[in-house]
Protein backbone atom coordinates (compact mmCIF):
# COMPACT_ATOMS: atom_id res chain seq x y z
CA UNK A 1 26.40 -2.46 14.88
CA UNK A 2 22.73 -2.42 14.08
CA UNK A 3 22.08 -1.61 10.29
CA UNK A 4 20.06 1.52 10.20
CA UNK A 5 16.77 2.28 8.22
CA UNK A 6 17.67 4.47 4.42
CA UNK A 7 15.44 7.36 3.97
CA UNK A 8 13.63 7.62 0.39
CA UNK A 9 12.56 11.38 -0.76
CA UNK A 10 10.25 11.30 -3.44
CA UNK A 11 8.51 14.13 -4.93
CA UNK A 12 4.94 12.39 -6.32
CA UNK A 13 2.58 14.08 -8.98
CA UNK A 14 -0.11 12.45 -8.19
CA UNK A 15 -3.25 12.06 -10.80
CA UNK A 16 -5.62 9.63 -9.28
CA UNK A 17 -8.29 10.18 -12.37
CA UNK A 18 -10.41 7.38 -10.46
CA UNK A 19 -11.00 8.99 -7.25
CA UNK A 20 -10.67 12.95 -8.80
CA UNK A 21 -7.31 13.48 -6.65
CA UNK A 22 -4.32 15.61 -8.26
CA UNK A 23 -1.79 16.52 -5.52
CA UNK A 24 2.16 17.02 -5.35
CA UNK A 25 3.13 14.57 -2.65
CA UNK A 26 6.72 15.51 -1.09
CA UNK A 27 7.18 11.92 0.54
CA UNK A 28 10.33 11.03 2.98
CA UNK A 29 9.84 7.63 4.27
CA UNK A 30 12.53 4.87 5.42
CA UNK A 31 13.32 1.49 4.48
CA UNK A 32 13.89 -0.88 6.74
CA UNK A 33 17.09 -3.65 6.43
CA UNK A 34 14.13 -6.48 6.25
CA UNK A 35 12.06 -4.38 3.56
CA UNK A 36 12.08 -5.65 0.16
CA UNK A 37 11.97 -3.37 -2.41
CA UNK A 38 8.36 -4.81 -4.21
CA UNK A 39 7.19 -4.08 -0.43
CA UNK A 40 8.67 -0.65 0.10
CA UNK A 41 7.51 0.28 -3.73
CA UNK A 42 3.86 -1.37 -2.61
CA UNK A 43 3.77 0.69 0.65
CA UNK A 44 4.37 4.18 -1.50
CA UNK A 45 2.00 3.55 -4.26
CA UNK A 46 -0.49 2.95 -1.58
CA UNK A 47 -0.10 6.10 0.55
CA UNK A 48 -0.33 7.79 -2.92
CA UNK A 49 -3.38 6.16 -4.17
CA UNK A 50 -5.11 6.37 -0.36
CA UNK A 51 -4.05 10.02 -0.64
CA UNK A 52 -6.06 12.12 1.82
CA UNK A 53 -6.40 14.70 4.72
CA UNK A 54 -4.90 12.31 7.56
CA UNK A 55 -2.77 10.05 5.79
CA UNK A 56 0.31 8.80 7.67
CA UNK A 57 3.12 6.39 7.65
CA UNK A 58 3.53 3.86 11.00
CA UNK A 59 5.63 6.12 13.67
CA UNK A 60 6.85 2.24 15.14
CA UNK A 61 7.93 1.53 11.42
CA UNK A 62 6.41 -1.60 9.43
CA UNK A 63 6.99 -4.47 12.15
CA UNK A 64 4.65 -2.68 14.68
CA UNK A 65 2.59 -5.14 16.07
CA UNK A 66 -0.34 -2.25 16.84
CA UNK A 67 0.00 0.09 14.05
CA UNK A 68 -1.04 -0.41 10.56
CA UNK A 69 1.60 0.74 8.24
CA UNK A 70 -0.46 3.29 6.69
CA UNK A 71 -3.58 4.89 8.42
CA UNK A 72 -5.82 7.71 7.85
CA UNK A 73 -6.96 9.68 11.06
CA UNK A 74 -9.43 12.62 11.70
CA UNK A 75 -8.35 15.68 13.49
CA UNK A 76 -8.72 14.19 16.47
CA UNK A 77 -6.67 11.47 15.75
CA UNK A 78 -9.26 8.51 15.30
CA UNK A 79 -8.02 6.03 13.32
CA UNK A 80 -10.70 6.16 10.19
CA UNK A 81 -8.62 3.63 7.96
CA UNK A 82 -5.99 1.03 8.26
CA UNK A 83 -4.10 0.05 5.68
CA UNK A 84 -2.00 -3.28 5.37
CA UNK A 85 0.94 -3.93 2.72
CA UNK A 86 1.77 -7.25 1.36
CA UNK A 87 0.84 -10.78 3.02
CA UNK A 88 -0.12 -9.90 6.63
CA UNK A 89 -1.96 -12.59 8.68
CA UNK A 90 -5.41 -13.36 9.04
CA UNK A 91 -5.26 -12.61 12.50
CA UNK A 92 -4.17 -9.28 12.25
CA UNK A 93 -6.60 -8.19 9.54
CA UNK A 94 -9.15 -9.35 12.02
CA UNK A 95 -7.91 -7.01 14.25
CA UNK A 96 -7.88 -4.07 11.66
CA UNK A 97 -11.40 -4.48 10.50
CA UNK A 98 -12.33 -4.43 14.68
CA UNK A 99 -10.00 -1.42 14.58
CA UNK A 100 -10.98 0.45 12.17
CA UNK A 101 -14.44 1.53 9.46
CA UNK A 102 -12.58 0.87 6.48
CA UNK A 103 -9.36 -1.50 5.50
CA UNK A 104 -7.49 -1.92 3.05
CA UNK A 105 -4.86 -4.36 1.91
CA UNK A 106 -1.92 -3.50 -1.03
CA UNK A 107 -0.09 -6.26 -2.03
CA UNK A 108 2.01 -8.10 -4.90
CA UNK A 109 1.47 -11.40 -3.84
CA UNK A 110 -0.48 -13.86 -5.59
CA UNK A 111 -4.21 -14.05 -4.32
CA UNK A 112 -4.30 -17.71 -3.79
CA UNK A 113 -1.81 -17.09 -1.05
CA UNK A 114 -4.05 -14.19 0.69
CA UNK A 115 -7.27 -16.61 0.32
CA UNK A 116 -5.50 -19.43 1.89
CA UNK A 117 -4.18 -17.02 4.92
CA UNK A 118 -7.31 -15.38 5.03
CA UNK A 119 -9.34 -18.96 5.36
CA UNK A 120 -7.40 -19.97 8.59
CA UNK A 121 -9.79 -18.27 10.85
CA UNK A 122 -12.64 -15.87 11.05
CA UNK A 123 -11.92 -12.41 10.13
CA UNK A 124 -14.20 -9.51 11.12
CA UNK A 125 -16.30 -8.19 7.99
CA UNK A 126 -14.19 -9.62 5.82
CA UNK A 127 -16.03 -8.83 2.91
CA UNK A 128 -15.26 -5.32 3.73
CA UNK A 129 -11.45 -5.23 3.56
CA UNK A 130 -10.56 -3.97 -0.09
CA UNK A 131 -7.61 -5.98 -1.60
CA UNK A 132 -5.39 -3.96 -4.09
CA UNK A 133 -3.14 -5.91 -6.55
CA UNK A 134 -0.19 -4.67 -7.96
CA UNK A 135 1.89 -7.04 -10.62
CA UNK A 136 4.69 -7.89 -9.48
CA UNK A 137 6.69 -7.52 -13.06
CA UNK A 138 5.59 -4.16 -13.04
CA UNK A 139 7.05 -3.48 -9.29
CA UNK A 140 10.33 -5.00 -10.56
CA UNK A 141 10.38 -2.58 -13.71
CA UNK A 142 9.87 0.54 -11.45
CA UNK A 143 12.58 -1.03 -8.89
CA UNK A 144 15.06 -0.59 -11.48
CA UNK A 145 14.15 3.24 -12.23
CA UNK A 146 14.03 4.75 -9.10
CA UNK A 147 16.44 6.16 -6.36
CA UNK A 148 16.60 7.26 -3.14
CA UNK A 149 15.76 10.30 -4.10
CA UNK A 150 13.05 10.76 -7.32
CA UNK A 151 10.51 12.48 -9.07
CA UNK A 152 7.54 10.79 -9.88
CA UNK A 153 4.66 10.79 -11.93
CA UNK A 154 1.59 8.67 -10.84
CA UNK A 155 -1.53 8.36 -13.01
CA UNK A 156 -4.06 5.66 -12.19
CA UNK A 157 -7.15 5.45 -14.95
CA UNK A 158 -9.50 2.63 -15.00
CA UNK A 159 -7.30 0.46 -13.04
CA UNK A 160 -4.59 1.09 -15.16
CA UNK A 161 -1.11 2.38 -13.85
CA UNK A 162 0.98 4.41 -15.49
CA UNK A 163 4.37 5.85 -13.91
CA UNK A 164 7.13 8.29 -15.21
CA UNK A 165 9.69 8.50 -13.85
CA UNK A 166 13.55 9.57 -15.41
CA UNK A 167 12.10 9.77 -18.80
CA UNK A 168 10.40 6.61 -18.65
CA UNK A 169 6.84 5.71 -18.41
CA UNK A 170 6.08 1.93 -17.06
CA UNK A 171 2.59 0.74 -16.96
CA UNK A 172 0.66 -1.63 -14.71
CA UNK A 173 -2.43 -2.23 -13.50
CA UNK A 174 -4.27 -2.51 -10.31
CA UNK A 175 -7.24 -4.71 -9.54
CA UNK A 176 -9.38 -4.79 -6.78
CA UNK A 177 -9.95 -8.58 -5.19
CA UNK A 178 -11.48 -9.90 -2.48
CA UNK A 179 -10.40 -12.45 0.37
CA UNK A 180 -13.97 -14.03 0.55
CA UNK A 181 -13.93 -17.29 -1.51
CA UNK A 182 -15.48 -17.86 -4.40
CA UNK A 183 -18.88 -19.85 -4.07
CA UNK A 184 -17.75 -23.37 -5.70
């Protein structure tokens, strides 16, 4: 028997001071048997931080070959951003920036890894692509406060993070990178 996906409910105040967004996210979203809990906690911070009219988890779950697993469309249903979690391959953010007018990738994993991937071929605009960074330390610390079911609060402020959640507040910090080299 196939292990089945567990459904997380999270209700999110959300105060992105950096992009002027306060919203109270009611998020249900599953985890799959493969998911790792740094990528699962990645994947939510992201859809919080991307927060906008549109915004959507994959409907063929995070191993879809076609979908991102986060996307923002228009009313019509163009896809208007993609938007990768953790270490995916250069070939498939190729594909994304071809896909879509704006990508962006949230990860934990160190950037020396994503430069490397990212260097194996040529990757559409890939100056474009915005590359989050979340500490992995601070994933772990949130990993051990939160359930199934939570309430959240999310503040991001000058790149810092700050979360509260059963009486606790962690904080970490998020740093935009990019996968284009540095000029030696």
């Amino acid at each position: 028997m196939a292990i089945k996906a567990t459904v997380y409910h999270w209700q999110v105040t959300l105060s992105d001071v950096d992009r002027g967004v306060y919203e109270v996210l009611d998020l249900r979203f599953a985890r799959q048997p493969s998911e790792t809990m740094r990528y699962l906690l990645t994947r939510a911070i992201a859809y919080c931080l991307c927060h906008e009219e549109g915004i959507g988890f994959s409907k063929e779950g995070i191993a879809s070959s076609d979908e991102p697993p986060l996307s923002i469309r228009d009313g019509s249903g163009l896809l208007c951003a993609w938007i990768e979690i953790g270490a995916p391959s250069a070939e498939r953010l190729h594909k994304a920036n071809k896909a879509a007018a704006r990508v962006a990738l949230f990860t934990h994993v160190e950037l020396s890894t994503l430069l490397r991937e990212a260097g194996t071929r040529a990757i559409y605009k890939v100056e474009e692509i915005e590359v989050w960074r979340l500490e992995p330390s601070f994933l772990d610390a949130l990993d051990a406060k939160v359930d199934r079911n939570a309430r959240l609060e999310l503040v991001r402020s000058d790149g810092a993070l700050y979360v509260t959640v059963g009486g606790a507040t962690l904080h970490g910090t998020i740093a935009r990178h990019s996968l284009v080299p540095p000029s030696a």
